[in-house]
PDB file of N, CA and C in Angstrom:
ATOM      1  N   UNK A   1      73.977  97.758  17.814  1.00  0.00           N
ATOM      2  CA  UNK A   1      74.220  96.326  17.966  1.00  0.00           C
ATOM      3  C   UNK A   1      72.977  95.577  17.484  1.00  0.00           C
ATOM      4  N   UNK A   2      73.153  94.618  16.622  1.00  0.00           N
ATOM      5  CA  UNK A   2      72.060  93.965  16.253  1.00  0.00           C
ATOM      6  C   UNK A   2      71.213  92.702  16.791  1.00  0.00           C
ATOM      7  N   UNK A   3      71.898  92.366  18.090  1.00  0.00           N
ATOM      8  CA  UNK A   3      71.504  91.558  18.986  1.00  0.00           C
ATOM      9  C   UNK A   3      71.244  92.119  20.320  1.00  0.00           C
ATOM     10  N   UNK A   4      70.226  91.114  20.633  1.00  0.00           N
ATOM     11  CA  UNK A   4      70.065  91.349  22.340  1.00  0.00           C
ATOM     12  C   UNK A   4      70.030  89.609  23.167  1.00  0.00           C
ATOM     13  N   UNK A   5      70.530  89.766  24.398  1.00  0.00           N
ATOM     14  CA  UNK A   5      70.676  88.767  24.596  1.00  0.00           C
ATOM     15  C   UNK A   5      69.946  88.764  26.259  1.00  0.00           C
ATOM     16  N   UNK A   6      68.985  88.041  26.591  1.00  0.00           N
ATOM     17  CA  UNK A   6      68.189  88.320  27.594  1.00  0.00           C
ATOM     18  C   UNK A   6      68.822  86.743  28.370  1.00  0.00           C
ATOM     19  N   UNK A   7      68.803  87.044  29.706  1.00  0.00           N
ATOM     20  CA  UNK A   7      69.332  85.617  30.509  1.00  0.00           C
ATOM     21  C   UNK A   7      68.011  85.162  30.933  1.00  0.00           C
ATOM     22  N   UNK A   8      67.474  84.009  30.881  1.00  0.00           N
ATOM     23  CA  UNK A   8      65.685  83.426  31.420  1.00  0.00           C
ATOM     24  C   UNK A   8      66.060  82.719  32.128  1.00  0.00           C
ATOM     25  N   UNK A   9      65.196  82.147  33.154  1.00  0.00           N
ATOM     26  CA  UNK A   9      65.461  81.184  33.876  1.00  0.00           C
ATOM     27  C   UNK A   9      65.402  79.942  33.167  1.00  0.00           C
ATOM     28  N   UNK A  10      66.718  79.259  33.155  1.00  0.00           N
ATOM     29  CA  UNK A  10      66.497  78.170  32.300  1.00  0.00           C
ATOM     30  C   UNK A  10      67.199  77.948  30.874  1.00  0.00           C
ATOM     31  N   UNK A  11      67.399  79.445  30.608  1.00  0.00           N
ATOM     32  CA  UNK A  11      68.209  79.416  29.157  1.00  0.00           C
ATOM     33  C   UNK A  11      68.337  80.715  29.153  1.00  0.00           C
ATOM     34  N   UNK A  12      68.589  81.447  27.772  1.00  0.00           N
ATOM     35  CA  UNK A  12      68.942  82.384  26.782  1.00  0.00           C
ATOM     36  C   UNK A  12      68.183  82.765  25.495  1.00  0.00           C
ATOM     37  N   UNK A  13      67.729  84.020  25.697  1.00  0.00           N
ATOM     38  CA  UNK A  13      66.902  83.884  24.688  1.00  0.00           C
ATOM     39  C   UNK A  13      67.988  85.708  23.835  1.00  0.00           C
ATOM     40  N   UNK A  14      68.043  85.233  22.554  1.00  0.00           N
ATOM     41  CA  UNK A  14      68.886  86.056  21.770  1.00  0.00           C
ATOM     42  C   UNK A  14      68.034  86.714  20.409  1.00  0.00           C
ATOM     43  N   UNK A  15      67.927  87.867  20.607  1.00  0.00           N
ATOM     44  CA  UNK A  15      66.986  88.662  19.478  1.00  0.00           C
ATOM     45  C   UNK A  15      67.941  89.173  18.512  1.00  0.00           C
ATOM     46  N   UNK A  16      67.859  89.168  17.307  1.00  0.00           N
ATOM     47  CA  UNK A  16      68.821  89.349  16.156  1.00  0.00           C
ATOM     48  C   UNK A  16      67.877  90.426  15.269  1.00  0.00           C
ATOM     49  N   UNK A  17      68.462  91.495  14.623  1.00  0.00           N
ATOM     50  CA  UNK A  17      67.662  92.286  13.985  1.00  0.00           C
ATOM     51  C   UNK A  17      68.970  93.022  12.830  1.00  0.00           C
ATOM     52  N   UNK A  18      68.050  93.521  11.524  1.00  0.00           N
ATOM     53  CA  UNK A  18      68.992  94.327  10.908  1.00  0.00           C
ATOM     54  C   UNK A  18      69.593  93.146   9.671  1.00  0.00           C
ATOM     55  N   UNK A  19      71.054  93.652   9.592  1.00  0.00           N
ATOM     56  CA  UNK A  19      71.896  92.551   8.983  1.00  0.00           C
ATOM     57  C   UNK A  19      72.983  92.366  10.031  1.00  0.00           C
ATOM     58  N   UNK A  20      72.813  90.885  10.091  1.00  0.00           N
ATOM     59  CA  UNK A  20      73.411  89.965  10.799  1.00  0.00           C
ATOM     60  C   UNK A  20      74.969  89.661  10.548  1.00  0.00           C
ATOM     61  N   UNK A  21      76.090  90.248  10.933  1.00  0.00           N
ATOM     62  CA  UNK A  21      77.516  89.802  10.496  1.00  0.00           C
ATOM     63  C   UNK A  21      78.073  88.842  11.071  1.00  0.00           C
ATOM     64  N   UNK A  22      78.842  88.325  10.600  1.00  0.00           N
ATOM     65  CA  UNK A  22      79.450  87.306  11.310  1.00  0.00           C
ATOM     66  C   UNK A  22      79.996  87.611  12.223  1.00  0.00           C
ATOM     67  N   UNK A  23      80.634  88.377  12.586  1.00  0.00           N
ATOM     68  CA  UNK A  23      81.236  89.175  13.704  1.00  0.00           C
ATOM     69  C   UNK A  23      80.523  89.171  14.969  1.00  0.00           C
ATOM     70  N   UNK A  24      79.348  89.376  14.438  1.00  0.00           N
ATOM     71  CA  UNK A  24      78.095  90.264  15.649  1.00  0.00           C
ATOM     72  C   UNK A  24      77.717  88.835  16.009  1.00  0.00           C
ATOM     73  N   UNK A  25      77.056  87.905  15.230  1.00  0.00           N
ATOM     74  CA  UNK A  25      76.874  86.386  15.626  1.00  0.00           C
ATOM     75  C   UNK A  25      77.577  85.814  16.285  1.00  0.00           C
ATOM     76  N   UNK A  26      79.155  85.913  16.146  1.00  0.00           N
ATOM     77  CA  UNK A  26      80.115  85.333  16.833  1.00  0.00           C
ATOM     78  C   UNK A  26      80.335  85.894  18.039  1.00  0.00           C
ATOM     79  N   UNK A  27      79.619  86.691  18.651  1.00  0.00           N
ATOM     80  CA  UNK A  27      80.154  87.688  19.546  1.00  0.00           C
ATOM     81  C   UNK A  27      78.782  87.085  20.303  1.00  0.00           C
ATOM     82  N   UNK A  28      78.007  87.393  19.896  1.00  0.00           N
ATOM     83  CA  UNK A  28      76.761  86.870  20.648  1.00  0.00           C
ATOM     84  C   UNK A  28      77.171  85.589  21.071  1.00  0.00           C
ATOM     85  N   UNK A  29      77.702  84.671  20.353  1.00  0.00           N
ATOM     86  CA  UNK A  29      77.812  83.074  20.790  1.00  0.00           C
ATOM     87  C   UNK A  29      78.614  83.266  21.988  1.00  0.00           C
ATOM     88  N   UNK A  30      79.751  84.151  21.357  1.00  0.00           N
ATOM     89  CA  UNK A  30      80.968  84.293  22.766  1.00  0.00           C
ATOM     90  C   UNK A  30      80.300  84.967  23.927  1.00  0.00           C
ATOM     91  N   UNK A  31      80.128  85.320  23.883  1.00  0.00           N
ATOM     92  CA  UNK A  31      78.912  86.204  25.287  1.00  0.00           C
ATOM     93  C   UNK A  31      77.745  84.978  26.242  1.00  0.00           C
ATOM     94  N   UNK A  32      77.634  84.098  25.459  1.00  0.00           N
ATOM     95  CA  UNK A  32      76.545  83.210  26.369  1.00  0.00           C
ATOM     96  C   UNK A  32      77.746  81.902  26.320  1.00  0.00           C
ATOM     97  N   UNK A  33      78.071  81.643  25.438  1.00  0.00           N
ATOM     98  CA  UNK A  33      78.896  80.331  25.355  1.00  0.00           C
ATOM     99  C   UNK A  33      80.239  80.532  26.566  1.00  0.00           C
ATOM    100  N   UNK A  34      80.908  81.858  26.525  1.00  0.00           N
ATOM    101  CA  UNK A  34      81.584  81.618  27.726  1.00  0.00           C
ATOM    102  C   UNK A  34      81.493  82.275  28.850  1.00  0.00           C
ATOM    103  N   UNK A  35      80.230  82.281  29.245  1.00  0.00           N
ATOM    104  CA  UNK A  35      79.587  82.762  30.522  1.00  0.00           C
ATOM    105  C   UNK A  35      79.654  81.589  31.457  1.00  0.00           C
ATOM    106  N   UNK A  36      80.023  81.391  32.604  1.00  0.00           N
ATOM    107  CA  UNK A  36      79.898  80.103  33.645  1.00  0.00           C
ATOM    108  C   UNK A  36      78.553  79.985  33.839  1.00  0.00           C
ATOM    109  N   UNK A  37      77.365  80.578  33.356  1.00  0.00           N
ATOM    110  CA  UNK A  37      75.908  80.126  33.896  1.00  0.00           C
ATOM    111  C   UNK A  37      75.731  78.959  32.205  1.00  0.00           C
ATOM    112  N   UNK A  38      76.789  78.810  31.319  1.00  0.00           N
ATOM    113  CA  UNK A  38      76.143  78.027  30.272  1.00  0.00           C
ATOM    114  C   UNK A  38      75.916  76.629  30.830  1.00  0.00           C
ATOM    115  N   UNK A  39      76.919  76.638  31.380  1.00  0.00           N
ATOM    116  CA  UNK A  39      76.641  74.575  32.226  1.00  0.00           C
ATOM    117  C   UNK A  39      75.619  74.202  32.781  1.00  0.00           C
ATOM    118  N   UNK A  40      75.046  75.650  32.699  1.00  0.00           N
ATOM    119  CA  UNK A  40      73.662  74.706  33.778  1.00  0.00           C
ATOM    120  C   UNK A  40      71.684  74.722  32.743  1.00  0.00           C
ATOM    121  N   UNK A  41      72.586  75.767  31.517  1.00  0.00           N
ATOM    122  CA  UNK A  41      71.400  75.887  31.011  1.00  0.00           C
ATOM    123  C   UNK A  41      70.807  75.039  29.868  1.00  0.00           C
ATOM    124  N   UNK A  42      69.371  75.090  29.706  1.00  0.00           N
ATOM    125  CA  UNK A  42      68.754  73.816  29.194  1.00  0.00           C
ATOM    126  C   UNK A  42      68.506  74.347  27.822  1.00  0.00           C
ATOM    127  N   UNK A  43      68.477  75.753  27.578  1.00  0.00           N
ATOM    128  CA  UNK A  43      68.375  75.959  25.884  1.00  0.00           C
ATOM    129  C   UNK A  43      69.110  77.414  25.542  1.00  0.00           C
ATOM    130  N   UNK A  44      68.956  77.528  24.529  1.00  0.00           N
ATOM    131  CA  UNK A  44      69.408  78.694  23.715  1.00  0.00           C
ATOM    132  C   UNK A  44      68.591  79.047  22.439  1.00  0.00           C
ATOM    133  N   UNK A  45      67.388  80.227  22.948  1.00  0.00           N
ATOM    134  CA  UNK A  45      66.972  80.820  21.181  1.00  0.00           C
ATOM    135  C   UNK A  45      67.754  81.801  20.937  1.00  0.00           C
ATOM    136  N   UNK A  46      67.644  81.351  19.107  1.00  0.00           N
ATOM    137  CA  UNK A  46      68.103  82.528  18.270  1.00  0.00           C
ATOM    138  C   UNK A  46      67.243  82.793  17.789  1.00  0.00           C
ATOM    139  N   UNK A  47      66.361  83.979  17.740  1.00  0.00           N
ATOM    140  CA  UNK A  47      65.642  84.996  17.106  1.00  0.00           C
ATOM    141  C   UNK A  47      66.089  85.483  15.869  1.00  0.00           C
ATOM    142  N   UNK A  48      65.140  85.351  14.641  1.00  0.00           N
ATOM    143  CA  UNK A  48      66.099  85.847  13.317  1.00  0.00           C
ATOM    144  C   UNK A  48      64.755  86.430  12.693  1.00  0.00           C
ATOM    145  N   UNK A  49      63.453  86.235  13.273  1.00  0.00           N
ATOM    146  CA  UNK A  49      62.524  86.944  12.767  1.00  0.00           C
ATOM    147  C   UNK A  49      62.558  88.379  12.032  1.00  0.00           C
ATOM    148  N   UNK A  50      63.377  89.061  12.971  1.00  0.00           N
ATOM    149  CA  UNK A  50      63.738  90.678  12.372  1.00  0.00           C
ATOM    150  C   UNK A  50      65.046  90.871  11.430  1.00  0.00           C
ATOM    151  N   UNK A  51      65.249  89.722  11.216  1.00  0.00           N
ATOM    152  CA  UNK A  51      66.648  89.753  10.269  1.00  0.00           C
ATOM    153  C   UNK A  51      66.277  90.072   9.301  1.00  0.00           C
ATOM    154  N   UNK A  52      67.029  91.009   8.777  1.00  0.00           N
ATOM    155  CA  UNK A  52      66.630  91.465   7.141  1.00  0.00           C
ATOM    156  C   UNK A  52      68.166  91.087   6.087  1.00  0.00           C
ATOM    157  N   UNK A  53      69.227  90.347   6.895  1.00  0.00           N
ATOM    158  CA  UNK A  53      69.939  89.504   5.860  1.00  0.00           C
ATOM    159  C   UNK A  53      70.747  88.952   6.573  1.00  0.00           C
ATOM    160  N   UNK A  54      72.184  88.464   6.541  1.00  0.00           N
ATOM    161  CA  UNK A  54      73.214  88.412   6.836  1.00  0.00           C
ATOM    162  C   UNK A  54      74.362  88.397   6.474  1.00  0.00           C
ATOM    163  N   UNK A  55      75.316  88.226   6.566  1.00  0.00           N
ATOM    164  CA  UNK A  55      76.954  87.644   6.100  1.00  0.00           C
ATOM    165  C   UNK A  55      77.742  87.140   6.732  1.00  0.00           C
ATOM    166  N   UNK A  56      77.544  86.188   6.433  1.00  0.00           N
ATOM    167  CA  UNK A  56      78.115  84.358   7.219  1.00  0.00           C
ATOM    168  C   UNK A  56      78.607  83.711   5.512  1.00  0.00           C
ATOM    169  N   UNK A  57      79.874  83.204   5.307  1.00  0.00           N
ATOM    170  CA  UNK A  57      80.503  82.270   4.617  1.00  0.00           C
ATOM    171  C   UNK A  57      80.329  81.195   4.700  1.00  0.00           C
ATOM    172  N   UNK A  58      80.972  80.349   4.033  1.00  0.00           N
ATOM    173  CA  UNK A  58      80.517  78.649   4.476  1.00  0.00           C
ATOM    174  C   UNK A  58      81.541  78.349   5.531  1.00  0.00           C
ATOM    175  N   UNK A  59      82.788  79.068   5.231  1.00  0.00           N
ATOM    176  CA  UNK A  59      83.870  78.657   6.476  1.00  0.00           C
ATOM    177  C   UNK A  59      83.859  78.893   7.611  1.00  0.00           C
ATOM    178  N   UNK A  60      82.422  80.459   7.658  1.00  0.00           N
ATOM    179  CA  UNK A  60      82.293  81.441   8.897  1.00  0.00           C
ATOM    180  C   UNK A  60      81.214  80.569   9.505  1.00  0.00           C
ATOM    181  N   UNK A  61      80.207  79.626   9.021  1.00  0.00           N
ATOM    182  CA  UNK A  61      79.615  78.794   9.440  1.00  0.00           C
ATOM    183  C   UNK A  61      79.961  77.559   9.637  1.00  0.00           C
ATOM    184  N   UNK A  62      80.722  77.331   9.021  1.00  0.00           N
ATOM    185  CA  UNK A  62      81.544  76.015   9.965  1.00  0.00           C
ATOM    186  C   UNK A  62      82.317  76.150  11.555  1.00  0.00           C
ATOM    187  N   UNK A  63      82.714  77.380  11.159  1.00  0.00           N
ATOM    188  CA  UNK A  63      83.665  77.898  12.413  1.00  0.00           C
ATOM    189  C   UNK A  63      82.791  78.305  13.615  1.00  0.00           C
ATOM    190  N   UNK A  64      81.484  78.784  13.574  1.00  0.00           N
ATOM    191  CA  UNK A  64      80.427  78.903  14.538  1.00  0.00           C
ATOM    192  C   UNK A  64      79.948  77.830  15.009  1.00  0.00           C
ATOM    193  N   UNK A  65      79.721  76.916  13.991  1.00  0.00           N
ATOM    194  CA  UNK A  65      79.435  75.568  14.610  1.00  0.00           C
ATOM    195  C   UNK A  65      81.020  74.845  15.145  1.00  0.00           C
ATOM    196  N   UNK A  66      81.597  75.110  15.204  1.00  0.00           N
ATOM    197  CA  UNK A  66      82.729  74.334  16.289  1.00  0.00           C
ATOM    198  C   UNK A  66      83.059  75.032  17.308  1.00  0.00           C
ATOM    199  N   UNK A  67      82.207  76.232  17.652  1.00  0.00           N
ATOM    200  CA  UNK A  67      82.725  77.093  18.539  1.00  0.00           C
ATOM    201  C   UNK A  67      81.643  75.946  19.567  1.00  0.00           C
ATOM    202  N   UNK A  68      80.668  75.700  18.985  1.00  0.00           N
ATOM    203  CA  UNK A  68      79.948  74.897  19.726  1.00  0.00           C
ATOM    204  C   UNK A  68      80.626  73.825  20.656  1.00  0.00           C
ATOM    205  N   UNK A  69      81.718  73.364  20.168  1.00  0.00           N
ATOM    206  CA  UNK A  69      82.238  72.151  20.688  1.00  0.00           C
ATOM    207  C   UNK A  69      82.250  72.092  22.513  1.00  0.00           C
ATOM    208  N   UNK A  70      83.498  73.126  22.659  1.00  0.00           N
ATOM    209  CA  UNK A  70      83.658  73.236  24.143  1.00  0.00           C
ATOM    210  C   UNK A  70      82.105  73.326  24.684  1.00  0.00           C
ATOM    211  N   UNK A  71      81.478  74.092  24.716  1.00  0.00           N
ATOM    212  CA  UNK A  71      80.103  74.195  25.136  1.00  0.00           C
ATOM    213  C   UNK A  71      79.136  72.366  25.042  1.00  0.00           C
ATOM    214  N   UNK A  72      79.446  71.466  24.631  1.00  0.00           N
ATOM    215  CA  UNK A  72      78.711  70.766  24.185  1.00  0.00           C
ATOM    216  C   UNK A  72      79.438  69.857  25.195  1.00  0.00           C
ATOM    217  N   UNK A  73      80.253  69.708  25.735  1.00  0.00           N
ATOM    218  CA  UNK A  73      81.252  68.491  26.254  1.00  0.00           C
ATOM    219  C   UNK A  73      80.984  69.010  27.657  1.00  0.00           C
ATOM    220  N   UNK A  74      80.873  70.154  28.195  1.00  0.00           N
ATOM    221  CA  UNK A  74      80.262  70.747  29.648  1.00  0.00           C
ATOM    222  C   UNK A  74      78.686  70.433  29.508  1.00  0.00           C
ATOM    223  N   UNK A  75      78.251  70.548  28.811  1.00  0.00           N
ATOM    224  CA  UNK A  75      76.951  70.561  28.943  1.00  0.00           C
ATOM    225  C   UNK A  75      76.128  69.778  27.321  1.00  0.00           C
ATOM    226  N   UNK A  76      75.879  68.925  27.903  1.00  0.00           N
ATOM    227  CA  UNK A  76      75.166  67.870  26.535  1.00  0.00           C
ATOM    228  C   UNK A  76      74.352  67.981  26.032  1.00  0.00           C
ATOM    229  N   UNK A  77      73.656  68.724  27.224  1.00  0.00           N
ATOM    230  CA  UNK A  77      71.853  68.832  27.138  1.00  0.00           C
ATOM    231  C   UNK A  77      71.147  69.733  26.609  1.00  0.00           C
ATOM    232  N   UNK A  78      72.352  71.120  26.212  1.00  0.00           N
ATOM    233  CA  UNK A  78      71.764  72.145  25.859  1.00  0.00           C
ATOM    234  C   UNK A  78      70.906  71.994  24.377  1.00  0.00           C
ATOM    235  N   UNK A  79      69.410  72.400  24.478  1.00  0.00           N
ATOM    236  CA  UNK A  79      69.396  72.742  22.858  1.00  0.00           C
ATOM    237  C   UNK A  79      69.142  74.399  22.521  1.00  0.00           C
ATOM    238  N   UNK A  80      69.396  73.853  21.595  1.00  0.00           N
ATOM    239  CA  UNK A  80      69.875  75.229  20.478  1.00  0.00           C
ATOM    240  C   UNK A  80      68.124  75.286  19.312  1.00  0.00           C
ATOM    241  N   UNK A  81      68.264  76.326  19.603  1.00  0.00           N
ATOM    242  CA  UNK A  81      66.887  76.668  18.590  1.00  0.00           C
ATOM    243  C   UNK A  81      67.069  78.352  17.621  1.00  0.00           C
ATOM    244  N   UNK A  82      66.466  78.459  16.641  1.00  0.00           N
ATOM    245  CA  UNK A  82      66.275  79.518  16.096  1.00  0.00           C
ATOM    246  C   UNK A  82      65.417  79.607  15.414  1.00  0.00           C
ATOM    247  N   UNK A  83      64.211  80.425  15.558  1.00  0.00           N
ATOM    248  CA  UNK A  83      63.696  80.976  14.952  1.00  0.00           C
ATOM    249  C   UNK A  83      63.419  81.875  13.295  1.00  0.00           C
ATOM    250  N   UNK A  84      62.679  81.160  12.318  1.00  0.00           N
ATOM    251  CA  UNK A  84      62.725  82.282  11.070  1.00  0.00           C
ATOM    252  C   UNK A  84      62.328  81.398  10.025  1.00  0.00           C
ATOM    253  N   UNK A  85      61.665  82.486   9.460  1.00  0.00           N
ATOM    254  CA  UNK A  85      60.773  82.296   8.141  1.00  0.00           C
ATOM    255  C   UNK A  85      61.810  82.649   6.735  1.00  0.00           C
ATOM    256  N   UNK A  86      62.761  82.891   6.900  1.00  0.00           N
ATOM    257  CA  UNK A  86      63.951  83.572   5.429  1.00  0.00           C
ATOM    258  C   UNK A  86      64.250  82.058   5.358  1.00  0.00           C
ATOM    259  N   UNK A  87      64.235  81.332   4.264  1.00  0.00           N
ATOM    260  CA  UNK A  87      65.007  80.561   3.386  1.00  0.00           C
ATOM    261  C   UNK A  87      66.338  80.133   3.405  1.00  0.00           C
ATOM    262  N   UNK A  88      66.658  81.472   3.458  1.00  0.00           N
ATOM    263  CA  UNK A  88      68.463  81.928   3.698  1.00  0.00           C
ATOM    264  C   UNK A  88      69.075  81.704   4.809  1.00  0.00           C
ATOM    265  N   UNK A  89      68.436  82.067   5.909  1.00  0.00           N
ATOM    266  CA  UNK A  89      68.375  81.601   7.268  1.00  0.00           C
ATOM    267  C   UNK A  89      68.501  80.127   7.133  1.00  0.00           C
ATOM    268  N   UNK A  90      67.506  79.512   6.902  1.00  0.00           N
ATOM    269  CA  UNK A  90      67.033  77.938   7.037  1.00  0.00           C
ATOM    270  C   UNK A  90      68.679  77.587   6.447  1.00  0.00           C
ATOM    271  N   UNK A  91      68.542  77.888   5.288  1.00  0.00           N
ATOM    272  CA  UNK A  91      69.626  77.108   4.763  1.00  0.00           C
ATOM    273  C   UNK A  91      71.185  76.925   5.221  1.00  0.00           C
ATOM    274  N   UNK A  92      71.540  78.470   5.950  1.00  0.00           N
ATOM    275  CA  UNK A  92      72.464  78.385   6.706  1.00  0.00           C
ATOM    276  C   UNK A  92      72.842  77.368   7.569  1.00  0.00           C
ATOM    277  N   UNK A  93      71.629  77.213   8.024  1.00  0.00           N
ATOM    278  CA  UNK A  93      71.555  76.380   9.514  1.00  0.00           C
ATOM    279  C   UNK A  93      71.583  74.887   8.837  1.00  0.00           C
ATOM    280  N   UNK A  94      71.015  74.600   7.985  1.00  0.00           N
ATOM    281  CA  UNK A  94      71.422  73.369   7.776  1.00  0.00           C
ATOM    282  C   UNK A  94      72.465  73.019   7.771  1.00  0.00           C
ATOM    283  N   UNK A  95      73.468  73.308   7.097  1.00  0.00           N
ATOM    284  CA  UNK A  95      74.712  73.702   6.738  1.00  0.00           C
ATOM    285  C   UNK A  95      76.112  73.840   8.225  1.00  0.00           C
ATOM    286  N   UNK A  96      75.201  74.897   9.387  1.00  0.00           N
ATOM    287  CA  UNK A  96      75.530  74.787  10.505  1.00  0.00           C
ATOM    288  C   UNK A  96      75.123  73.537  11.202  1.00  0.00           C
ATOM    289  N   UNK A  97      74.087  72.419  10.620  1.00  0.00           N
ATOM    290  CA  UNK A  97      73.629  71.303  11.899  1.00  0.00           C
ATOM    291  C   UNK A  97      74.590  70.408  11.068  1.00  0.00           C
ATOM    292  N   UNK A  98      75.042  70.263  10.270  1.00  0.00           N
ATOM    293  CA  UNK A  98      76.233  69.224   9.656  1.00  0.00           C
ATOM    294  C   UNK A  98      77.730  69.774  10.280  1.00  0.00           C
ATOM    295  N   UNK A  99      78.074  70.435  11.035  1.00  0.00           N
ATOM    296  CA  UNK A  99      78.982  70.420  11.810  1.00  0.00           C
ATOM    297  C   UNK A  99      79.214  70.481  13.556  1.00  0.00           C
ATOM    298  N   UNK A 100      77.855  71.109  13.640  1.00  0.00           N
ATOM    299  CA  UNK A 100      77.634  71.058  15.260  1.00  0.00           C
ATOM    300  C   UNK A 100      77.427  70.105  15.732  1.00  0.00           C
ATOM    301  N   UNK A 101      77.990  70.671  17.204  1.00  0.00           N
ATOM    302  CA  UNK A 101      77.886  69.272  18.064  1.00  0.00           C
ATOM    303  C   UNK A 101      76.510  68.933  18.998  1.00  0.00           C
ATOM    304  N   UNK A 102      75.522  70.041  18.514  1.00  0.00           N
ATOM    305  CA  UNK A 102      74.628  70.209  19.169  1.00  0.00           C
ATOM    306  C   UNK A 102      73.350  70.107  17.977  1.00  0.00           C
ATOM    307  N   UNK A 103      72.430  69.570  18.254  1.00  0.00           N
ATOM    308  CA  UNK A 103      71.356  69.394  17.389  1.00  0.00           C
ATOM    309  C   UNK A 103      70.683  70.779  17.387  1.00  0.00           C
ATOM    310  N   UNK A 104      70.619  71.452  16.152  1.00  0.00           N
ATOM    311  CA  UNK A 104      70.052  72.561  15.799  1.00  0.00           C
ATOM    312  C   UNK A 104      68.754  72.815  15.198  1.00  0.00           C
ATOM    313  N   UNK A 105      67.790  73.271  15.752  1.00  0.00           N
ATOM    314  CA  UNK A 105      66.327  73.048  15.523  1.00  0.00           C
ATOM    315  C   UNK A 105      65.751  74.265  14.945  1.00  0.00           C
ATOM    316  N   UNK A 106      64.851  74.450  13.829  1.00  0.00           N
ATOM    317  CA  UNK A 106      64.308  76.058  13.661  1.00  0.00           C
ATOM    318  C   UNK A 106      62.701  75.709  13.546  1.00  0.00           C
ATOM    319  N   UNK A 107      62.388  76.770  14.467  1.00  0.00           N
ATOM    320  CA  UNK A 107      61.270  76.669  14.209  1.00  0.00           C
ATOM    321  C   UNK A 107      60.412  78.437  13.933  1.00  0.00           C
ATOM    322  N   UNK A 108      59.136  78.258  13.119  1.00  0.00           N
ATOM    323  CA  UNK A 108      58.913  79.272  12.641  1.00  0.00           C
ATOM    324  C   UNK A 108      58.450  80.540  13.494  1.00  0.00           C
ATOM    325  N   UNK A 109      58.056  80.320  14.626  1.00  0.00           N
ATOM    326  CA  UNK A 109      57.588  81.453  16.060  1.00  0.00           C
ATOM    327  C   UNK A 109      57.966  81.161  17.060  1.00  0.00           C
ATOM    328  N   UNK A 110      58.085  82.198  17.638  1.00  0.00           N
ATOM    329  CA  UNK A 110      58.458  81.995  19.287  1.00  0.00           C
ATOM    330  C   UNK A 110      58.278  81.218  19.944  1.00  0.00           C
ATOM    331  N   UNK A 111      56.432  80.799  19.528  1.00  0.00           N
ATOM    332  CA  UNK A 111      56.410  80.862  20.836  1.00  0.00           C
ATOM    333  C   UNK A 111      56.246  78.788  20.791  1.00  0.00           C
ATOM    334  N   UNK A 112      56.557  78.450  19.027  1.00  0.00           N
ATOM    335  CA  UNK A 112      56.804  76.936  18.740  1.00  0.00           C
ATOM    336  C   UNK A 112      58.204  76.247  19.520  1.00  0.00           C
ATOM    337  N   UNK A 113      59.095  77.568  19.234  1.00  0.00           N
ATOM    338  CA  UNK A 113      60.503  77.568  19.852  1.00  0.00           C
ATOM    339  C   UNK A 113      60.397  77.250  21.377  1.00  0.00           C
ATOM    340  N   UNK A 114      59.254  78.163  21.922  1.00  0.00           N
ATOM    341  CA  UNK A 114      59.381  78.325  23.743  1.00  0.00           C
ATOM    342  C   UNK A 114      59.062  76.358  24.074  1.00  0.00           C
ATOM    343  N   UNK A 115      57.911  76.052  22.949  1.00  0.00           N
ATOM    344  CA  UNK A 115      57.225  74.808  23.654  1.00  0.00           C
ATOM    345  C   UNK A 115      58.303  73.583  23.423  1.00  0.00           C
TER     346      UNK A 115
END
């Protein structure tokens, strides 16, 4: 499995390694997104530091970002962060913050993400 998903007090912190499928991403989202502790939490990292690629579409990234929706209408406050220095990454996510309902932030280390 190419994710890990640790519960913190306060949020979720999600380690991604390998190549990243859409599948495995979507599964990770589904795993914290419909957990009953999401309503109360104040963030969500995605870790992509150890990513060595992925495969996400433009439709498979649109569709991740609306999975966001329900999650966003329980809880407003959550932010969303990810981590990573790949290009490819970055660009995804742009791509993902033009449909989410949640403001999507990347920043380049952990520990910029933690502050």
């Amino acid at each position: 499995m190419p994710f890990a998903i640790t519960w913190e007090d306060g949020g979720v912190y999600k380690r991604f390694t390998g190549v990243v499928s859409f599948q495995e991403y979507s599964r990770s989202q589904e795993l914290v997104l419909g957990d009953v502790r999401t309503d109360s939490l104040h963030y969500v990292i995605n870790d992509f530091l150890a990513v060595e690629g992925y495969s996400l579409t433009t439709d498979q990234v649109k569709y991740v970002a609306a999975v966001n929706l329900g999650a966003s209408i329980t809880n407003p406050h959550l932010q969303i962060a990810y981590v990573t220095k790949d290009l490819r990454v970055i660009a995804m996510l742009r791509l993902a913050a033009v449909f989410s309902s949640f403001k999507l932030r990347n920043f380049s280390t952990l520990e910029e993400a933690r502050a």
